[in-house]
N, C-alpha and C. Protein backbone atom coordinates (compact mmCIF):
# COMPACT_ATOMS: atom_id res chain seq x y z
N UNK A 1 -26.39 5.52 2.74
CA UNK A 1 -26.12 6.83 3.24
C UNK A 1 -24.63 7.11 3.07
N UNK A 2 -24.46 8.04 2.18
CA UNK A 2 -22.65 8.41 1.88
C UNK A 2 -22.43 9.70 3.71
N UNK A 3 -21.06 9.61 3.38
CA UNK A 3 -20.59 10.13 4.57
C UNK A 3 -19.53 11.49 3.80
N UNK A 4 -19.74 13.04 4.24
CA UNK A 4 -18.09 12.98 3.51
C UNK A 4 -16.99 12.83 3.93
N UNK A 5 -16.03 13.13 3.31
CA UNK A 5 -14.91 12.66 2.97
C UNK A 5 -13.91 13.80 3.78
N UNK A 6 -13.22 13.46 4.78
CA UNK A 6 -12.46 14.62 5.19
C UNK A 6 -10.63 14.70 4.91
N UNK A 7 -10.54 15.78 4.72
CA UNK A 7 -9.21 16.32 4.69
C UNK A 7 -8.18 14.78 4.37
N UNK A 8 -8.00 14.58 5.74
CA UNK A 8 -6.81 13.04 5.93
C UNK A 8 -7.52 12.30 5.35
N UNK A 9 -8.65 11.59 5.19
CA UNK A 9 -9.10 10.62 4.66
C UNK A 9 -8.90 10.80 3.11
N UNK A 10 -9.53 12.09 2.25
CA UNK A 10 -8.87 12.41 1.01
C UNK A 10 -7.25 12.47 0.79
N UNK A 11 -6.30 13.20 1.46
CA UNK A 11 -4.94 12.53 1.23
C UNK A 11 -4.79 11.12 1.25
N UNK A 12 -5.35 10.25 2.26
CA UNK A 12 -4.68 9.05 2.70
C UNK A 12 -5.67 7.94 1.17
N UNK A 13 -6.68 8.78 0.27
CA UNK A 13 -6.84 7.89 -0.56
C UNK A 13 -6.25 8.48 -1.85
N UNK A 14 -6.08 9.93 -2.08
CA UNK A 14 -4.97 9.93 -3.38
C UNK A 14 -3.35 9.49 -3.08
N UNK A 15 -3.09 9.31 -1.75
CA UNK A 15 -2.08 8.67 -1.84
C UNK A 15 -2.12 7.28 -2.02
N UNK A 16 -2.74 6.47 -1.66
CA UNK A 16 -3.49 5.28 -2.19
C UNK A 16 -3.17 4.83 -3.16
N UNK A 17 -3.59 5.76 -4.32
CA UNK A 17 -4.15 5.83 -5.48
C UNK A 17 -3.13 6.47 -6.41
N UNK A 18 -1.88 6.68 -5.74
CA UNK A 18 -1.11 7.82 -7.25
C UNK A 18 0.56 7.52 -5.44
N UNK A 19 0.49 6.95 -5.20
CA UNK A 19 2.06 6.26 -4.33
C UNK A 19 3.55 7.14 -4.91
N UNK A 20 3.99 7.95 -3.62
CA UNK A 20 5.40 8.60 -4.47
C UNK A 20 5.99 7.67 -4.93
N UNK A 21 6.28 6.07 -4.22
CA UNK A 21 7.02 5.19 -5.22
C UNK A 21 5.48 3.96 -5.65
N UNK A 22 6.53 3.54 -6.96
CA UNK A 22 5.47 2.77 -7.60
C UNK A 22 5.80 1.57 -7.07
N UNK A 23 7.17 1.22 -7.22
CA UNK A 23 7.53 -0.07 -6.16
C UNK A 23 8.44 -0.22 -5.00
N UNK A 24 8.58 -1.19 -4.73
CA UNK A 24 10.16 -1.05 -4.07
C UNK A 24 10.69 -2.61 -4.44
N UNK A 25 12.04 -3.20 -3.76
CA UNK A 25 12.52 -4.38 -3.90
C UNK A 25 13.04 -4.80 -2.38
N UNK A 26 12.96 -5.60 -2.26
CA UNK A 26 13.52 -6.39 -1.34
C UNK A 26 14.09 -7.41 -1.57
N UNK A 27 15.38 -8.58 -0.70
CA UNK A 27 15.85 -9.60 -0.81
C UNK A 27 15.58 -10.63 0.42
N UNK A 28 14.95 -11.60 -0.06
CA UNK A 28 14.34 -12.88 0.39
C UNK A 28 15.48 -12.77 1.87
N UNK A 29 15.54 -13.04 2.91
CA UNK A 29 16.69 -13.51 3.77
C UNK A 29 15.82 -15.25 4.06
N UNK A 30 15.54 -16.26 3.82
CA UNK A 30 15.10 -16.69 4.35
C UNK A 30 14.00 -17.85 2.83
N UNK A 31 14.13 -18.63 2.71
CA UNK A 31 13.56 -19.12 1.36
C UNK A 31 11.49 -19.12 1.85
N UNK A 32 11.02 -18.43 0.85
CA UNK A 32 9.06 -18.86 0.92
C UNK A 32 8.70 -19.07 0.10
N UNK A 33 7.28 -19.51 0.61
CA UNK A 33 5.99 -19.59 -0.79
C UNK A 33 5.49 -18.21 -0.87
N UNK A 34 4.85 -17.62 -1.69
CA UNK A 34 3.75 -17.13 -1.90
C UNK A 34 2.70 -17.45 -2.66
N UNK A 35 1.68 -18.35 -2.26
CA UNK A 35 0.50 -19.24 -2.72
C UNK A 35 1.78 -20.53 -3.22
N UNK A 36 1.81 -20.94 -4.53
CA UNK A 36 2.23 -22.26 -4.72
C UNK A 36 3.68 -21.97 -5.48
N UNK A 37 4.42 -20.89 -5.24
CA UNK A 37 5.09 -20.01 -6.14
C UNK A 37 6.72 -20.10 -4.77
N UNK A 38 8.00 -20.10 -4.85
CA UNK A 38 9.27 -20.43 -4.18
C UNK A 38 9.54 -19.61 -4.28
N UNK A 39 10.21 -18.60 -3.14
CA UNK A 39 10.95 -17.64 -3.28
C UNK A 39 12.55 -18.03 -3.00
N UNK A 40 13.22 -18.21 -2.93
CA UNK A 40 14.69 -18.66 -2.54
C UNK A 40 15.64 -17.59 -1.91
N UNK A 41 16.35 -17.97 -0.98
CA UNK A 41 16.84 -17.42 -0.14
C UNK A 41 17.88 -16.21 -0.85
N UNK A 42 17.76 -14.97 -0.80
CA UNK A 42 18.56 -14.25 -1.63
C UNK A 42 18.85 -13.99 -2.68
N UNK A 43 16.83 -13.91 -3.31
CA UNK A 43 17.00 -13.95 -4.32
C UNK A 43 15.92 -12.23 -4.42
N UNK A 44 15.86 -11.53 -5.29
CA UNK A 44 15.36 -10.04 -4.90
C UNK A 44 13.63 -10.20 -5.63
N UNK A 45 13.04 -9.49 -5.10
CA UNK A 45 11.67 -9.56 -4.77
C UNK A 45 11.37 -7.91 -5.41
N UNK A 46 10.19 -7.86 -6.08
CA UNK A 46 10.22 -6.35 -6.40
C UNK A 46 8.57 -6.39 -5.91
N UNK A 47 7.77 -5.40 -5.48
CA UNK A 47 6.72 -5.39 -4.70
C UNK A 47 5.69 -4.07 -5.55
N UNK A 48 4.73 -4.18 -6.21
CA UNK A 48 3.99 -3.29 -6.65
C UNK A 48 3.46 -2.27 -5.78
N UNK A 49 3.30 -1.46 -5.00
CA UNK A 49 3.12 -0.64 -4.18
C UNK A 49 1.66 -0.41 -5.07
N UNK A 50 1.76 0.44 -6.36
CA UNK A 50 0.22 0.80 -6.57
C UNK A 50 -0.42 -0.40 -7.16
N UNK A 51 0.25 -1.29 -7.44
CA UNK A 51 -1.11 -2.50 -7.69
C UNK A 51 -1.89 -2.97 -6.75
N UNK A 52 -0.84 -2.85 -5.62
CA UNK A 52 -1.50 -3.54 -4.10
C UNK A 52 -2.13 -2.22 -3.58
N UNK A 53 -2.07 -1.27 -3.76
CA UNK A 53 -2.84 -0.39 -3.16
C UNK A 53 -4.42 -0.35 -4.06
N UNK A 54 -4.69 -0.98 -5.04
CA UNK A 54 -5.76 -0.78 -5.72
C UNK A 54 -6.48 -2.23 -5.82
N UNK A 55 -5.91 -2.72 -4.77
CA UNK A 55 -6.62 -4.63 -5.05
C UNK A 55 -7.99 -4.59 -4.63
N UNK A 56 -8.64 -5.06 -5.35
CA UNK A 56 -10.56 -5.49 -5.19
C UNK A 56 -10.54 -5.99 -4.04
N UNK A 57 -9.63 -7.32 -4.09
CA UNK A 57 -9.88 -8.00 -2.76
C UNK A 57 -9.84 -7.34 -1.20
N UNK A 58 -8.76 -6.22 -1.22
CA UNK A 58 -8.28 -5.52 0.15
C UNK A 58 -9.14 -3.76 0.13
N UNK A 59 -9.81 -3.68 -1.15
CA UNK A 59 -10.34 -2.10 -1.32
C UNK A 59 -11.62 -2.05 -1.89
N UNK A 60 -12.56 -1.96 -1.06
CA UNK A 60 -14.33 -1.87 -1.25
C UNK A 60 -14.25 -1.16 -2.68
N UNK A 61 -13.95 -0.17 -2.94
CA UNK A 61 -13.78 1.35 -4.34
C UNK A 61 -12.41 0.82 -4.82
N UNK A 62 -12.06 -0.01 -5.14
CA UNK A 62 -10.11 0.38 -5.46
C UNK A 62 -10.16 1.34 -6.10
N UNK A 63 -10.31 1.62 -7.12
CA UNK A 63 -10.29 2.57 -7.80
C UNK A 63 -10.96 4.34 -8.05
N UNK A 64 -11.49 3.87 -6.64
CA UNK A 64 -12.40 5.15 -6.39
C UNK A 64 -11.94 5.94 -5.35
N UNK A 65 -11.90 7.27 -5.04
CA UNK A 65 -11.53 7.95 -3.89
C UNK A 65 -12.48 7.85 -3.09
N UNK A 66 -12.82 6.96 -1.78
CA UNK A 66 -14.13 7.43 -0.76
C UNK A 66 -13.66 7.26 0.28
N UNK A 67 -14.39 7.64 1.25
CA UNK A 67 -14.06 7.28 2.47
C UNK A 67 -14.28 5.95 3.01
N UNK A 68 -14.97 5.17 2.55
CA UNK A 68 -15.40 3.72 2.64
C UNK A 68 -13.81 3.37 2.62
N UNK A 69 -12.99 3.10 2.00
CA UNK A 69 -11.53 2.18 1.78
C UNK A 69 -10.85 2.80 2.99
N UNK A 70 -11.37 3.26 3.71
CA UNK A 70 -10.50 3.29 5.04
C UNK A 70 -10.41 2.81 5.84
N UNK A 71 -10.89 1.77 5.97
CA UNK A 71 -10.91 0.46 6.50
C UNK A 71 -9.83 -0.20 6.60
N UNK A 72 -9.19 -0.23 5.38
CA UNK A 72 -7.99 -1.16 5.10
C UNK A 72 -6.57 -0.02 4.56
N UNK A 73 -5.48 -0.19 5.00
CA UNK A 73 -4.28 0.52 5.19
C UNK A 73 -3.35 0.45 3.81
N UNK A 74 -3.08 1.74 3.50
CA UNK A 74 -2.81 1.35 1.79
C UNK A 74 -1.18 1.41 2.04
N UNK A 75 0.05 0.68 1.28
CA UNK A 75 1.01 0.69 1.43
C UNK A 75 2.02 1.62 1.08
N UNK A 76 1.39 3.06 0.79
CA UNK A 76 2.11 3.96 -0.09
C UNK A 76 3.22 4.54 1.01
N UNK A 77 3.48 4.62 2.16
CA UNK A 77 4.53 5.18 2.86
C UNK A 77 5.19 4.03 3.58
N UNK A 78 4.88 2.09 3.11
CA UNK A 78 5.68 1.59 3.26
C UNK A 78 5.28 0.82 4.81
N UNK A 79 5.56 -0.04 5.91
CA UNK A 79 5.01 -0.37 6.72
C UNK A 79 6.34 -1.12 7.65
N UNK A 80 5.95 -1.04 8.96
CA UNK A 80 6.68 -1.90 10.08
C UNK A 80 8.34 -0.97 9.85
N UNK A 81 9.21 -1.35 9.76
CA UNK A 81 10.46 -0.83 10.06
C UNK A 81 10.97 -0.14 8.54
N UNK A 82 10.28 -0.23 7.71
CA UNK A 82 10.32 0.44 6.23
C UNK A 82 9.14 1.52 6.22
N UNK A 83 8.65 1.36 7.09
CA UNK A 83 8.04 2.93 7.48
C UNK A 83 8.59 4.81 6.91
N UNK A 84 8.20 5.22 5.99
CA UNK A 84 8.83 6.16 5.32
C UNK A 84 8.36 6.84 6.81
N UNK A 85 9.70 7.71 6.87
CA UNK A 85 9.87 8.75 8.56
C UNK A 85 9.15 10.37 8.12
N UNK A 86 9.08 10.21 6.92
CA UNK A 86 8.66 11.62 6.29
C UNK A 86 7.13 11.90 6.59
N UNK A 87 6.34 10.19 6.97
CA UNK A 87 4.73 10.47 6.69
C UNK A 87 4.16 11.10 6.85
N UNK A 88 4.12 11.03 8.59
CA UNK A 88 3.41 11.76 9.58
C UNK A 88 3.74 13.57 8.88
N UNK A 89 5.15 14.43 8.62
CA UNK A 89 5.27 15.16 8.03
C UNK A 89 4.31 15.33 6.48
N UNK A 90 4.19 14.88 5.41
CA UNK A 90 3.60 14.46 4.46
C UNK A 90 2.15 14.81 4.84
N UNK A 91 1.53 14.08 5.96
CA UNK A 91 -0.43 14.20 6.32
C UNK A 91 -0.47 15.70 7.00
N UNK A 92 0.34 16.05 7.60
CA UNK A 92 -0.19 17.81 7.75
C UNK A 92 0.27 18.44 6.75
């Protein structure tokens, strides 16, 4: 049984799906892994914004607009204290 698709839920998946930025970068403060892979302390990190917004693993449709992928929170306005301040402006 499909459901439709409303207003915010259609923004919040073409933004998803088409991200004002494609990436961003960051610098390590602090040395990690990611899986079996070293990051070193101060060394710069660049982050796919729309690859990770379209991952199989984290998106039932990646590639599809539905309302189903709303489940899971897509990274296009950025998250925790990198929170783009514009969003909430942006969804109305």
């Amino acid at each position: 049984m499909s459901k439709d698709i409303t207003p915010n839920e259609l923004f919040d998946e073409i933004i998803r799906l088409e991200p004002p930025f494609q990436y961003c970068a960051r610098v390590a403060i602090e040395d990690l892994y990611i899986g079996n892979y070293k990051i070193k302390k101060d060394e710069r990190i660049m982050f796919f914004i729309s690859a990770a917004n379209r991952d199989p693993a984290a998106f039932q449709f990646a590639d599809k607009i539905m309302s189903l992928n709303k489940e899971f929170k897509h990274l296009s306005f950025g998250t925790g204290k990198h929170l783009c301040l514009g969003a909430n402006l942006s969804k109305k």
